[in-house]
C-alpha atoms as a PDB file:
ATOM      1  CA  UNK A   1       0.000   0.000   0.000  1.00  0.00           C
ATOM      2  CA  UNK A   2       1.329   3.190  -0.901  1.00  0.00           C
ATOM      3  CA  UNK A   3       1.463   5.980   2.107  1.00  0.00           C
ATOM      4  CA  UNK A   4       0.582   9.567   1.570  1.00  0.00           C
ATOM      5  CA  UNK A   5       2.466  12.053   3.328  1.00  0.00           C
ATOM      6  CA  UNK A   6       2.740  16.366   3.444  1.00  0.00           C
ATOM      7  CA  UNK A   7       3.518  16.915   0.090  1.00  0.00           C
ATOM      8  CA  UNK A   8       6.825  19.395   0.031  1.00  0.00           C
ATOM      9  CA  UNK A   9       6.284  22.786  -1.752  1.00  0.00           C
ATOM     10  CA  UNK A  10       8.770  23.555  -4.580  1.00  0.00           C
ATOM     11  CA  UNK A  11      11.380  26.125  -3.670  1.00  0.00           C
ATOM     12  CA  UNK A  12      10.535  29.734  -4.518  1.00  0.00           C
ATOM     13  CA  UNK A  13      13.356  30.108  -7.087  1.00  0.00           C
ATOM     14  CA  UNK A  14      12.238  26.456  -9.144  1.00  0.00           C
ATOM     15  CA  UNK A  15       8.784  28.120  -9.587  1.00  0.00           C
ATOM     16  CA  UNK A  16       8.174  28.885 -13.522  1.00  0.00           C
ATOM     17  CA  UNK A  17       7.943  32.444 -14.295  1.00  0.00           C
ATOM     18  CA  UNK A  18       5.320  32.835 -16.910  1.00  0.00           C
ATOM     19  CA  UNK A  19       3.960  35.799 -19.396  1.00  0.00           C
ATOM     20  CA  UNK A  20       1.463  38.357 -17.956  1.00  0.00           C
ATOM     21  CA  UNK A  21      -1.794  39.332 -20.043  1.00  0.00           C
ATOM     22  CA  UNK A  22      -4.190  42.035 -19.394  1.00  0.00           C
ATOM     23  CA  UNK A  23      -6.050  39.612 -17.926  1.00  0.00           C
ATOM     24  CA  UNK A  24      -3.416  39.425 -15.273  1.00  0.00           C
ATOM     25  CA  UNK A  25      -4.006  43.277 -14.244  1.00  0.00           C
ATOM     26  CA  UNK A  26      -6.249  42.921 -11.067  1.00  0.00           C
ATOM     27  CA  UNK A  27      -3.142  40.231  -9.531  1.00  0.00           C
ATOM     28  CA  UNK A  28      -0.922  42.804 -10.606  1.00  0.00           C
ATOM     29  CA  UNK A  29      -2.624  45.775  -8.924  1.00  0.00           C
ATOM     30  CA  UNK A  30      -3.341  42.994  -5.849  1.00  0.00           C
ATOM     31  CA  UNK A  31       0.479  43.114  -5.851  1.00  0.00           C
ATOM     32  CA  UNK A  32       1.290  46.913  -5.737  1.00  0.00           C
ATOM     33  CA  UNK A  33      -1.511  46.720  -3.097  1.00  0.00           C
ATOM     34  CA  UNK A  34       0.085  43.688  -0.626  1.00  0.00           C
ATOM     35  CA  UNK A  35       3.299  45.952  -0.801  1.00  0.00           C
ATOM     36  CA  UNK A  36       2.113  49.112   0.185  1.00  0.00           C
ATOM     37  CA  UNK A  37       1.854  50.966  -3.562  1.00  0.00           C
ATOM     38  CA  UNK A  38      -0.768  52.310  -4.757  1.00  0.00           C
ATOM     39  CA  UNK A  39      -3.017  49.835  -6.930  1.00  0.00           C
ATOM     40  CA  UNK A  40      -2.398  51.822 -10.566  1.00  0.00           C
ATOM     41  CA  UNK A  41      -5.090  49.669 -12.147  1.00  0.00           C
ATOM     42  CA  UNK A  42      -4.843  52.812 -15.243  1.00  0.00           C
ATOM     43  CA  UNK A  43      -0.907  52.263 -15.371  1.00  0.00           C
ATOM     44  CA  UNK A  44      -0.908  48.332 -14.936  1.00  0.00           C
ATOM     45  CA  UNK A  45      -3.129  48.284 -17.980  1.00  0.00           C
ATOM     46  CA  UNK A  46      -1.027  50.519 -20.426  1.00  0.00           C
ATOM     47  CA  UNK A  47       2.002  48.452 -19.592  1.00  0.00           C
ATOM     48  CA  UNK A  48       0.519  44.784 -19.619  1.00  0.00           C
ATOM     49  CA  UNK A  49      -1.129  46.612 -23.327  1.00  0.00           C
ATOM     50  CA  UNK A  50       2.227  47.714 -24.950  1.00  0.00           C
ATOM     51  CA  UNK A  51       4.906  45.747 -22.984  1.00  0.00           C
ATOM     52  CA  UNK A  52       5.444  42.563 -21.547  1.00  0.00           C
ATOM     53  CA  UNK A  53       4.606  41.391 -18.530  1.00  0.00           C
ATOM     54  CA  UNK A  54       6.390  38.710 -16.492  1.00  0.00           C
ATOM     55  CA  UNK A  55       5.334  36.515 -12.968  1.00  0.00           C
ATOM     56  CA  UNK A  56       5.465  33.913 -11.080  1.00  0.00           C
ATOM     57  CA  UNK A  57       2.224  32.768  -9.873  1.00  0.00           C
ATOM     58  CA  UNK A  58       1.839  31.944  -5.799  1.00  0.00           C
ATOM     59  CA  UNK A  59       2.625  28.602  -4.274  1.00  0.00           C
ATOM     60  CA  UNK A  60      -0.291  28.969  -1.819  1.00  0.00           C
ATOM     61  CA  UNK A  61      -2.953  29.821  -4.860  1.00  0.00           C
ATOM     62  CA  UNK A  62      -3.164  33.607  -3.732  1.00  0.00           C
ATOM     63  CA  UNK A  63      -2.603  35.287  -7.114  1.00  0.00           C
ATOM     64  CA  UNK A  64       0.730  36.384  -8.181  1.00  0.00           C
ATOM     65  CA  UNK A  65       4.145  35.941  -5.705  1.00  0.00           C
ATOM     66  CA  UNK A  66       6.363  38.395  -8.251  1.00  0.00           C
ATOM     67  CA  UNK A  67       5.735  40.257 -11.288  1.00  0.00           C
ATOM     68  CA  UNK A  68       7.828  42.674 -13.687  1.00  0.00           C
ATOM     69  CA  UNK A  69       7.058  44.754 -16.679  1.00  0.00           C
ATOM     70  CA  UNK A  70       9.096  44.997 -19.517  1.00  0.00           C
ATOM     71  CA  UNK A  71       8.165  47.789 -22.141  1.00  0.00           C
ATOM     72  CA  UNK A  72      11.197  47.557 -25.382  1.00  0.00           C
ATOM     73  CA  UNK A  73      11.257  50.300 -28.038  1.00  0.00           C
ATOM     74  CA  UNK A  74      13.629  50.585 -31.364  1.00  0.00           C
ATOM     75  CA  UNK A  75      12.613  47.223 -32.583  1.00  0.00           C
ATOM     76  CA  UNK A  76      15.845  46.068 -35.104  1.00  0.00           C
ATOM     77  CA  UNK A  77      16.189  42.982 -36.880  1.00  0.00           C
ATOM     78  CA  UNK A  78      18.278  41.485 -34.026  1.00  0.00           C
ATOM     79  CA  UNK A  79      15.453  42.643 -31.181  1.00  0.00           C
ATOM     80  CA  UNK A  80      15.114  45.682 -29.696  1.00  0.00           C
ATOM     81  CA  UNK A  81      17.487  48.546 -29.480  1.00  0.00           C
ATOM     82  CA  UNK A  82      16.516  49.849 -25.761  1.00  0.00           C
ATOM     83  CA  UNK A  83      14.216  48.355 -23.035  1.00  0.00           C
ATOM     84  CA  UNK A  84      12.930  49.526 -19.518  1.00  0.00           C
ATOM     85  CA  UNK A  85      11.907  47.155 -16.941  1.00  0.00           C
ATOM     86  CA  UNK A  86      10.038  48.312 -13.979  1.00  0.00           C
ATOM     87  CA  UNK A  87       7.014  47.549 -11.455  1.00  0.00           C
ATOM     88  CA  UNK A  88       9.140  44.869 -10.014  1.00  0.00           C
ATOM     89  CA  UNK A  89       7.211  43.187  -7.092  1.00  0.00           C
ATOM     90  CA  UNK A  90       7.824  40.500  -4.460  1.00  0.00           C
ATOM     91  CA  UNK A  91       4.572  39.856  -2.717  1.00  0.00           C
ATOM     92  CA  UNK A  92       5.231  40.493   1.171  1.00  0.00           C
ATOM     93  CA  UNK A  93       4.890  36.828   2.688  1.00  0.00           C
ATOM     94  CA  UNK A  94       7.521  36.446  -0.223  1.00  0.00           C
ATOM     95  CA  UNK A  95      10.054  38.365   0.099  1.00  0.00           C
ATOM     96  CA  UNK A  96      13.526  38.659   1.283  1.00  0.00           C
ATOM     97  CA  UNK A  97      13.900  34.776  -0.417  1.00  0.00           C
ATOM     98  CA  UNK A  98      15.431  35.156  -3.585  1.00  0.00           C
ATOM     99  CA  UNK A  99      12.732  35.643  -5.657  1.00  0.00           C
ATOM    100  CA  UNK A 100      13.051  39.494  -7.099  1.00  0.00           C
ATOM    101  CA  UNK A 101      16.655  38.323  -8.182  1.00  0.00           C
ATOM    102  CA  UNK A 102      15.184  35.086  -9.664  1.00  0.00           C
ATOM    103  CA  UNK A 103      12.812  37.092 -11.784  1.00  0.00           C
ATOM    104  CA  UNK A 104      15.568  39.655 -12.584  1.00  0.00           C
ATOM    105  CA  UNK A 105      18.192  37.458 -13.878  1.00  0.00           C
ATOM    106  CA  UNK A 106      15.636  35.368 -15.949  1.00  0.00           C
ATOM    107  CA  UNK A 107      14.643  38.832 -17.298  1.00  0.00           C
ATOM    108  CA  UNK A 108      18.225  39.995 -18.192  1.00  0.00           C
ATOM    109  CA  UNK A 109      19.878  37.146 -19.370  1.00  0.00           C
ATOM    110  CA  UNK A 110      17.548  35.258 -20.714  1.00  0.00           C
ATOM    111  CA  UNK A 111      14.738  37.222 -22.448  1.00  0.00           C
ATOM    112  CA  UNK A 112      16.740  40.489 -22.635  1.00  0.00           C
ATOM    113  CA  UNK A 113      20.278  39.216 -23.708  1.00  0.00           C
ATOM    114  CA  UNK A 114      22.010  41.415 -25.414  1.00  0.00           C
ATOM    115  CA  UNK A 115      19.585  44.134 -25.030  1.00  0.00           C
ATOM    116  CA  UNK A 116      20.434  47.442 -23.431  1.00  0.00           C
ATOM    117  CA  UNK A 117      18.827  48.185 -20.821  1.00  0.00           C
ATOM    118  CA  UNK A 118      17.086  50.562 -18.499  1.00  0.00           C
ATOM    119  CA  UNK A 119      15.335  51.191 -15.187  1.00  0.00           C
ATOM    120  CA  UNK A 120      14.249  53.676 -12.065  1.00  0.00           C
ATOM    121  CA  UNK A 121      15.629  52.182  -8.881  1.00  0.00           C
ATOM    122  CA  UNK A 122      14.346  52.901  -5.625  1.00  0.00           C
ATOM    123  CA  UNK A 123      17.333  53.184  -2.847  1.00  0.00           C
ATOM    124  CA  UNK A 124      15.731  49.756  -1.554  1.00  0.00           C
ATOM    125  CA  UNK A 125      15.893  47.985  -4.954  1.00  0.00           C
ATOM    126  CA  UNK A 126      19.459  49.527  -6.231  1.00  0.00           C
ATOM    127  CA  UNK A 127      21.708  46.864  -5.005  1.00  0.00           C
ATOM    128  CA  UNK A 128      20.040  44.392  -6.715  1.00  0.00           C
ATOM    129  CA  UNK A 129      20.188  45.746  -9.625  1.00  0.00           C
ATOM    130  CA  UNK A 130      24.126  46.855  -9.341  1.00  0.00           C
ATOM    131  CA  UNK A 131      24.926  43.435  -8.747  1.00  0.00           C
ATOM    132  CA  UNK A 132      23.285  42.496 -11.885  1.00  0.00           C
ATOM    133  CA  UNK A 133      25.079  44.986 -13.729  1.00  0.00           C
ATOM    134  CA  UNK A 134      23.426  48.264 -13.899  1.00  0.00           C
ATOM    135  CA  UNK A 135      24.800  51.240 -13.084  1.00  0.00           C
ATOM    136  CA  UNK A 136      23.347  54.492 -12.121  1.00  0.00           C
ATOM    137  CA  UNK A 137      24.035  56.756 -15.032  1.00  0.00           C
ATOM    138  CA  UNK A 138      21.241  59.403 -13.873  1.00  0.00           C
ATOM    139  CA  UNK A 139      18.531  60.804 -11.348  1.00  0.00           C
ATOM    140  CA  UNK A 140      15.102  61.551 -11.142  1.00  0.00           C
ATOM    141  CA  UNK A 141      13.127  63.751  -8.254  1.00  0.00           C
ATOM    142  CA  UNK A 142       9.234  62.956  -7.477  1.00  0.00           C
ATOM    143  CA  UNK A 143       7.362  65.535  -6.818  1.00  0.00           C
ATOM    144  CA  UNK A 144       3.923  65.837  -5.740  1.00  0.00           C
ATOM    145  CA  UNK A 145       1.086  68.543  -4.372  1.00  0.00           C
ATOM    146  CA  UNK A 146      -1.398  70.672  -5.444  1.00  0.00           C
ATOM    147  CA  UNK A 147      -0.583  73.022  -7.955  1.00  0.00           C
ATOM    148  CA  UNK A 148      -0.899  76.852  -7.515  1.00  0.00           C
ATOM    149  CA  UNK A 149      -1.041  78.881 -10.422  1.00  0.00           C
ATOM    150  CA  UNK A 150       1.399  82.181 -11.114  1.00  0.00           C
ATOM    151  CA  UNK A 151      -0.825  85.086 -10.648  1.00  0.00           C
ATOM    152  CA  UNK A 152      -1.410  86.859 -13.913  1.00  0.00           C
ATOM    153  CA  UNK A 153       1.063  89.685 -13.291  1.00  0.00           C
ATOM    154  CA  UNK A 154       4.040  87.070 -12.400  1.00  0.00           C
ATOM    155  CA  UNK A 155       3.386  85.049 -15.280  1.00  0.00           C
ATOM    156  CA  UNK A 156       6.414  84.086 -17.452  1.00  0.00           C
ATOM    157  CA  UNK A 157       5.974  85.829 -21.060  1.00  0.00           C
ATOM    158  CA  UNK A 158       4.936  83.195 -23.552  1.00  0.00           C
ATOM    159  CA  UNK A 159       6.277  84.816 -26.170  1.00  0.00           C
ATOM    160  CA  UNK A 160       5.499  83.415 -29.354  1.00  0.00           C
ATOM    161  CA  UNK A 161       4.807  79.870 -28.179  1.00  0.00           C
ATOM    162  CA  UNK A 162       1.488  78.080 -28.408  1.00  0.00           C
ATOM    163  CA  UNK A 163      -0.038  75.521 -26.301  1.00  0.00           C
ATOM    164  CA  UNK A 164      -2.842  73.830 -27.300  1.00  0.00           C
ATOM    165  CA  UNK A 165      -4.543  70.173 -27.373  1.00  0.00           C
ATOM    166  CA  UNK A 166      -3.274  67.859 -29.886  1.00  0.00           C
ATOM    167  CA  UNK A 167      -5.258  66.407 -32.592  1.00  0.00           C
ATOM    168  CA  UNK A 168      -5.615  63.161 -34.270  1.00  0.00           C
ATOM    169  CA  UNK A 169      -3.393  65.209 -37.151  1.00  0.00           C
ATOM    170  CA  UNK A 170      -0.786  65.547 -34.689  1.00  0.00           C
ATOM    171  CA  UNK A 171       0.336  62.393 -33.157  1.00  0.00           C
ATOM    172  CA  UNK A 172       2.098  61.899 -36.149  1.00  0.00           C
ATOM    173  CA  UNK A 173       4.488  65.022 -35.515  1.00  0.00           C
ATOM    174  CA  UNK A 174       4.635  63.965 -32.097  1.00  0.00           C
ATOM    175  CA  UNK A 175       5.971  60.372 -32.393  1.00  0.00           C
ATOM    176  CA  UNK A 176       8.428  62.552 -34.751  1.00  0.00           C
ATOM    177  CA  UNK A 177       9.891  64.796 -31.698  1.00  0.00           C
ATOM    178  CA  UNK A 178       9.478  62.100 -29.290  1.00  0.00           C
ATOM    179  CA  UNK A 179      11.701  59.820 -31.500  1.00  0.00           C
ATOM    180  CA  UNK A 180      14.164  62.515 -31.694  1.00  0.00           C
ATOM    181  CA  UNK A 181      14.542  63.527 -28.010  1.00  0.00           C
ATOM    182  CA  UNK A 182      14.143  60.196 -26.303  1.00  0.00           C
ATOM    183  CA  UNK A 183      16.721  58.545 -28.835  1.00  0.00           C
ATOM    184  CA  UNK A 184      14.831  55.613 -30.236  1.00  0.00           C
ATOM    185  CA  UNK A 185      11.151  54.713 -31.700  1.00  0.00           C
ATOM    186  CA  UNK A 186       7.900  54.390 -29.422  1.00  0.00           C
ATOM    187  CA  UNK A 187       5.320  54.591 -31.734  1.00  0.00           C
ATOM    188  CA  UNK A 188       3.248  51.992 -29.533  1.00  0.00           C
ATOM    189  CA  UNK A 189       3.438  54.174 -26.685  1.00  0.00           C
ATOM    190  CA  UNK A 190       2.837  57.349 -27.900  1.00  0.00           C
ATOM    191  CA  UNK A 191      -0.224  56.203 -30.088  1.00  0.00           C
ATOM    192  CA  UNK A 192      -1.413  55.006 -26.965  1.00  0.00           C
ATOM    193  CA  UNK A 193      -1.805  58.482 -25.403  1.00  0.00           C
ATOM    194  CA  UNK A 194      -5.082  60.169 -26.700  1.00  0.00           C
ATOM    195  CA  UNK A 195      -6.510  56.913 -24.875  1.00  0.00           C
ATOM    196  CA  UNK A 196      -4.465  57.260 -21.753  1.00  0.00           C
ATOM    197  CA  UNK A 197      -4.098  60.339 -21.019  1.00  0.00           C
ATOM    198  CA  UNK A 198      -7.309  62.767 -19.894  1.00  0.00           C
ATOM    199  CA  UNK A 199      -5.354  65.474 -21.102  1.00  0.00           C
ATOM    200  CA  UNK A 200      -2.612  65.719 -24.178  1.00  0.00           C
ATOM    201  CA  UNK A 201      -1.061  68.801 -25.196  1.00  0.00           C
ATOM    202  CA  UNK A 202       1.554  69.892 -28.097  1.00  0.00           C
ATOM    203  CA  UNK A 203       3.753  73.133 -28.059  1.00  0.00           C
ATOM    204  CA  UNK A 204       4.376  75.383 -31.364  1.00  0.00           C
ATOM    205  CA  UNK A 205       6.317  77.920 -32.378  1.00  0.00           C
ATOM    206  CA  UNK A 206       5.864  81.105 -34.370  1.00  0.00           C
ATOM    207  CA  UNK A 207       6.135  78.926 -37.553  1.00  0.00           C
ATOM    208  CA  UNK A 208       3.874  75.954 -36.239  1.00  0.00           C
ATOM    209  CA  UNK A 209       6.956  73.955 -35.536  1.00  0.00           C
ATOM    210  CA  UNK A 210       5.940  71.356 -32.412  1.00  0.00           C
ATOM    211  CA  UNK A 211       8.659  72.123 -30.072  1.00  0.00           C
ATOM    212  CA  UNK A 212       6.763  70.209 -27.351  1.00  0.00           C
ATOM    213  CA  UNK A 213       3.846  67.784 -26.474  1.00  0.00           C
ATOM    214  CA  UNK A 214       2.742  66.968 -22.742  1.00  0.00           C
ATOM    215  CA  UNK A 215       0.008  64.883 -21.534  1.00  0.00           C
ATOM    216  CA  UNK A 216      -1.926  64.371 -18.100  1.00  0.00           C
ATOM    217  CA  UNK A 217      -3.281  60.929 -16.887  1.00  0.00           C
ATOM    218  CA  UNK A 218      -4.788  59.326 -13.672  1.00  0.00           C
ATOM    219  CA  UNK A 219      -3.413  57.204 -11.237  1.00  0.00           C
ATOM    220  CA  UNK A 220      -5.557  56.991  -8.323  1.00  0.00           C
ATOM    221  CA  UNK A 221      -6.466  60.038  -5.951  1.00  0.00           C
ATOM    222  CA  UNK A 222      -3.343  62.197  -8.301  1.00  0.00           C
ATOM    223  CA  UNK A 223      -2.663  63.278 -12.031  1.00  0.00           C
ATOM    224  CA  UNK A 224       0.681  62.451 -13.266  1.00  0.00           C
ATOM    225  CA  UNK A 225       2.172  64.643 -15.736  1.00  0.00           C
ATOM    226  CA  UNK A 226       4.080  62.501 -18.064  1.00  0.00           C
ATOM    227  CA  UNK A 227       5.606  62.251 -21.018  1.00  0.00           C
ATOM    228  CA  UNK A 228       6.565  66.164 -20.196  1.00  0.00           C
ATOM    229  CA  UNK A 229       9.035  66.729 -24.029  1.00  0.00           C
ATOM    230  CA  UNK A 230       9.966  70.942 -24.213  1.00  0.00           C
ATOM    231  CA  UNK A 231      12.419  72.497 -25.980  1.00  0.00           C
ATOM    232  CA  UNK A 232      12.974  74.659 -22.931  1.00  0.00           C
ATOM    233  CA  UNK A 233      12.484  75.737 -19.298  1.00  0.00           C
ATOM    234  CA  UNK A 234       9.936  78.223 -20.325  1.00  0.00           C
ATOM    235  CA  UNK A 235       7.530  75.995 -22.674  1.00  0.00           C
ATOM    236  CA  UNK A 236       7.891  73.008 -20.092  1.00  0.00           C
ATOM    237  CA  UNK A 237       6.333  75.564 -17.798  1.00  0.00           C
ATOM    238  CA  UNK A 238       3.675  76.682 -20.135  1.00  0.00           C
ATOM    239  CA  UNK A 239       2.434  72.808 -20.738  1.00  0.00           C
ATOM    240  CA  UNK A 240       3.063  71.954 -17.472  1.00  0.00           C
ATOM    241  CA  UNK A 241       0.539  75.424 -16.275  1.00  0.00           C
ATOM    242  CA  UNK A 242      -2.058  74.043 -19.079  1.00  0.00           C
ATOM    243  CA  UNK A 243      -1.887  70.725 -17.821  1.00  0.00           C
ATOM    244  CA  UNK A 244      -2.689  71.523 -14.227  1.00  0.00           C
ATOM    245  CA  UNK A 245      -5.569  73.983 -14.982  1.00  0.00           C
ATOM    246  CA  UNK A 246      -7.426  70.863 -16.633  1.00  0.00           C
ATOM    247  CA  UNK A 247      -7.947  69.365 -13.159  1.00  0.00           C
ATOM    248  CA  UNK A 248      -8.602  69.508  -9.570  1.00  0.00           C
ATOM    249  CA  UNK A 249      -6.409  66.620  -8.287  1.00  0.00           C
ATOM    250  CA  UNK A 250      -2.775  66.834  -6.607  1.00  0.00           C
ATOM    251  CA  UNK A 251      -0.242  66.805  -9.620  1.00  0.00           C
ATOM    252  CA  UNK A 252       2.414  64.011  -9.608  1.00  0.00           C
ATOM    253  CA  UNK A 253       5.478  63.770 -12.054  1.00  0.00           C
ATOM    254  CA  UNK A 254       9.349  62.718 -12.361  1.00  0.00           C
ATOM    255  CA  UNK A 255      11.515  65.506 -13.195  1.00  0.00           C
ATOM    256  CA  UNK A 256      15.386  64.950 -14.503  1.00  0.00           C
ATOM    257  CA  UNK A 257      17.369  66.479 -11.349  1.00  0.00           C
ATOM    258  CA  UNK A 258      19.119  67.982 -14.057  1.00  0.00           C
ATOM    259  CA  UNK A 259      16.577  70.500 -14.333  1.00  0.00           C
ATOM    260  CA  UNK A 260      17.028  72.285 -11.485  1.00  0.00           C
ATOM    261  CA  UNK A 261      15.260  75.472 -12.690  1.00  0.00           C
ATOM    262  CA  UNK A 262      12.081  73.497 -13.623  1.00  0.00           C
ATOM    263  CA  UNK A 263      12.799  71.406 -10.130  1.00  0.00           C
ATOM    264  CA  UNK A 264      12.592  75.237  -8.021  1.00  0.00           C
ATOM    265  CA  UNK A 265       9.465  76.480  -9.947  1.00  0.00           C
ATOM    266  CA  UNK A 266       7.588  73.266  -9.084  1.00  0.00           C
ATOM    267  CA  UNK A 267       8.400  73.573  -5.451  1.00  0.00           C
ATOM    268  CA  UNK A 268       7.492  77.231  -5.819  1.00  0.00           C
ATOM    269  CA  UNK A 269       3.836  76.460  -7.151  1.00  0.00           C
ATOM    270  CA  UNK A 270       3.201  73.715  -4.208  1.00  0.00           C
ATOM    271  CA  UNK A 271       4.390  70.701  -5.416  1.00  0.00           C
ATOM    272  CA  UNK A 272       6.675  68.840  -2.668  1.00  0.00           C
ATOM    273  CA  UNK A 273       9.648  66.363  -3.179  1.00  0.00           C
ATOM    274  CA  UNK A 274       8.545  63.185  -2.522  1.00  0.00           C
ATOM    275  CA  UNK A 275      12.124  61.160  -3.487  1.00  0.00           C
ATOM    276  CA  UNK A 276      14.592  59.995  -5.549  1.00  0.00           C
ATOM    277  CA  UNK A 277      15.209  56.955  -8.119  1.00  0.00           C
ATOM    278  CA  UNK A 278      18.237  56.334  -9.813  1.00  0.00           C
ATOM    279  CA  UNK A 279      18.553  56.114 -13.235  1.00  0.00           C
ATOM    280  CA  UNK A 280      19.821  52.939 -13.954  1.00  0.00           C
ATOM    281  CA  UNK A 281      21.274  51.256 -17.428  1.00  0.00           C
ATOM    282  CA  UNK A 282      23.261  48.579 -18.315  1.00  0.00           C
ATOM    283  CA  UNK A 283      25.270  47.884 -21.122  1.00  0.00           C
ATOM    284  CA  UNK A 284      24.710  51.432 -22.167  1.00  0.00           C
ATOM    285  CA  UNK A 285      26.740  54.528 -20.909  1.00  0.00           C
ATOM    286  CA  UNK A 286      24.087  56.823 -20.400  1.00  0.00           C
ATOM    287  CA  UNK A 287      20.107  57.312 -21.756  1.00  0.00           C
ATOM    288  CA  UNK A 288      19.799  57.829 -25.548  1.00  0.00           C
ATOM    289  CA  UNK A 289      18.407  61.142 -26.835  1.00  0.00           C
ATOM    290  CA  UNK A 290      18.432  64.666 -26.022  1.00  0.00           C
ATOM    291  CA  UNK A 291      18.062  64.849 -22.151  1.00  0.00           C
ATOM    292  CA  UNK A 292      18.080  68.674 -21.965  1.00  0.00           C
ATOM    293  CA  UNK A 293      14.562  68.338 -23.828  1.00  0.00           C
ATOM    294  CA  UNK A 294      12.981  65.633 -22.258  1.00  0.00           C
ATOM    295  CA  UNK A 295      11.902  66.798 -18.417  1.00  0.00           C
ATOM    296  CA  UNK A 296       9.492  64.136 -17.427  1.00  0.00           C
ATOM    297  CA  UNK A 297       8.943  60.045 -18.383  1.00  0.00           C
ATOM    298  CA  UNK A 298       5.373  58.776 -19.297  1.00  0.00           C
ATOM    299  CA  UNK A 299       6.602  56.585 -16.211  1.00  0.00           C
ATOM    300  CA  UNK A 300       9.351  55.569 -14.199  1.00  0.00           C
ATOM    301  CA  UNK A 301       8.147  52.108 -15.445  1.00  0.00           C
ATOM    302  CA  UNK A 302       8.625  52.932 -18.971  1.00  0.00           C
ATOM    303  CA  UNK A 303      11.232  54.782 -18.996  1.00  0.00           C
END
C-alpha cells in the first residue's frame, strides 16, 4: 500500500515564471496593493497593453508571488534597441527569499540578452540591480502637491509659443519629436496616449513647428504629468501650467534632477519632493536622446 504524506512545496526560485496578459491586471494591482503601492489599475493596464509582462504565480494559490514589466522600443532585426523594466514586485509573505533576483536574472539574461537596458531604482531595490550589472548613469526627483497657479502679473511671457490640445493630425508630428529627443522609436506608446491620457497637449512655435507635447493621466487620488518633451524651461512651464488647470487633483510627475530650474518652480507652485530613483542602465553609458529636452517620463516604469 502506498502511504501519503505532506507533500513538500517547490522552492521559490524552481517556480516557472510565466507571461502576464491584461487579464493578469487585477493580480498585478493585488500586488502593488500587498506591498504598500498604490493599486495603478490605469498604469498596470497601459504596460501589460504595450509591454510585456512577467510573474510567477503563488505557491499557496493567492494570485501572483512576483511580477515585472518589460516595455522595449527601437525594434531592429536582431530585437530591440533599448528596453525599460520596472514595477518589479515581491509579494510580502515572499520576500527577502530570492525571488526578485530570480525574476531579474531570468529577465536579463535570458529574455533580454544582449539588449540594453534601463530602469528607475528605488534606494531599496538599487543593489540588486548593481549586482546584476546596472549602473546608475542618472537621477530623477518625485514631486507631488497641489498646484498653484502664477498670478497673472508674475506670469512668465509666452512669447510666441502656443499651447494647445493635440489632434488626431498631430500624433504623427509627435511620435516625430518624441523619437528625436528620447533617442529611439515608441510609436506603440505614444499612439497610446489620446486613450491614456485625460489630457494631451503639443507646443508650437511662431512657424507651427511642435517644439513640445505633454500629456496628463490618472493614477488613483493624483494626475501624473508625463511624457513632459519641451524644448525649454519656459515651454515646459507653459504645458506643465495648461496641464494643471485641466484638473482639480494633486499633480504628480518625475523631473530629470538635471533640471534644477524646472525642479525650483515646481516647489514654488506647491508641489513637494517626494524622493529619488536612480537612473539605472546597463550595457549602455548613459540614456539615448536629447536629455536637456525631455523633463518628465510617461513613467518611471517605462522609462
Amino acid at each position: 500500500m502506498i502511504q501519503s504524506g505532506p507533500v513538500t512545496p517547490p522552492h521559490l526560485t524552481d517556480l516557472p515564471i510565466r507571461a502576464l496578459t491584461v487579464d493578469d491586471l487585477r493580480s498585478c494591482a493585488d500586488l502593488s496593493e500587498d506591498r504598500g503601492w498604490p493599486r495603478e489599475d490605469h498604469k498596470w493596464g497601459l504596460l501589460l497593453a504595450a509591454g510585456s509582462g512577467y510573474g510567477i504565480d503563488a505557491p499557496d494559490g493567492r494570485g501572483l508571488a512576483a511580477a515585472c514589466v518589460v516595455t522595449s522600443y527601437g525594434y531592429t532585426s536582431s530585437g530591440p534597441e533599448l528596453a525599460a523594466i520596472g514595477m518589479v514586485l515581491v509579494a510580502e509573505r515572499f520576500a527577502r527569499r530570492g525571488l526578485g533576483r530570480h525574476l531579474m536574472t531570468y529577465i536579463c539574461d535570458d529574455v533580454l540578452k544582449g539588449v540594453p537596458l534601463t530602469l528607475h531604482a528605488t534606494p531599496y531595490g538599487r543593489p540588486l540591480y548593481e549586482e546584476l550589472g546596472f549602473d546608475t548613469t542618472g537621477r530623477a526627483e518625485m514631486l507631488r502637491g497641489a498646484f498653484r497657479a502664477e498670478p497673472a502679473s508674475m506670469a512668465a511671457e509666452a512669447g510666441s509659443t502656443t499651447v494647445r490640445p493635440a489632434t488626431g493630425e498631430d500624433i504623427p508630428r509627435i511620435v516625430r519629436l518624441d523619437t528625436e529627443v528620447f533617442g529611439t522609436d515608441r510609436t506603440h506608446m505614444i499612439t497610446r496616449l489620446p486613450a491614456f491620457a485625460d489630457r494631451l497637449l503639443v507646443a508650437e512655435d511662431a512657424r507651427g513647428e511642435l517644439i513640445g507635447y505633454a500629456a496628463i493621466w490618472p493614477n488613483m487620488e493624483t494626475h501624473v504629468i508625463g511624457p513632459l518633451i519641451a524644448r525649454d524651461t519656459a515651454d515646459a512651464q507653459a504645458l506643465v501650467t495648461a496641464l494643471a488647470a485641466a484638473t482639480d487633483r494633486p499633480l504628480r510627475t518625475d523631473i530629470d534632477v538635471r533640471h534644477e530650474e524646472l525642479l525650483a518652480w515646481l516647489k514654488d507652485r506647491g508641489l513637494d519632493s517626494v524622493g529619488f530613483n536612480a537612473v539605472m542602465t546597463r550595457d549602455l553609458p548613459g540614456l539615448p536622446g536629447d536629455w536637456t529636452r525631455r523633463w518628465a517620463p510617461l513613467t518611471v516604469a517605462a522609462g
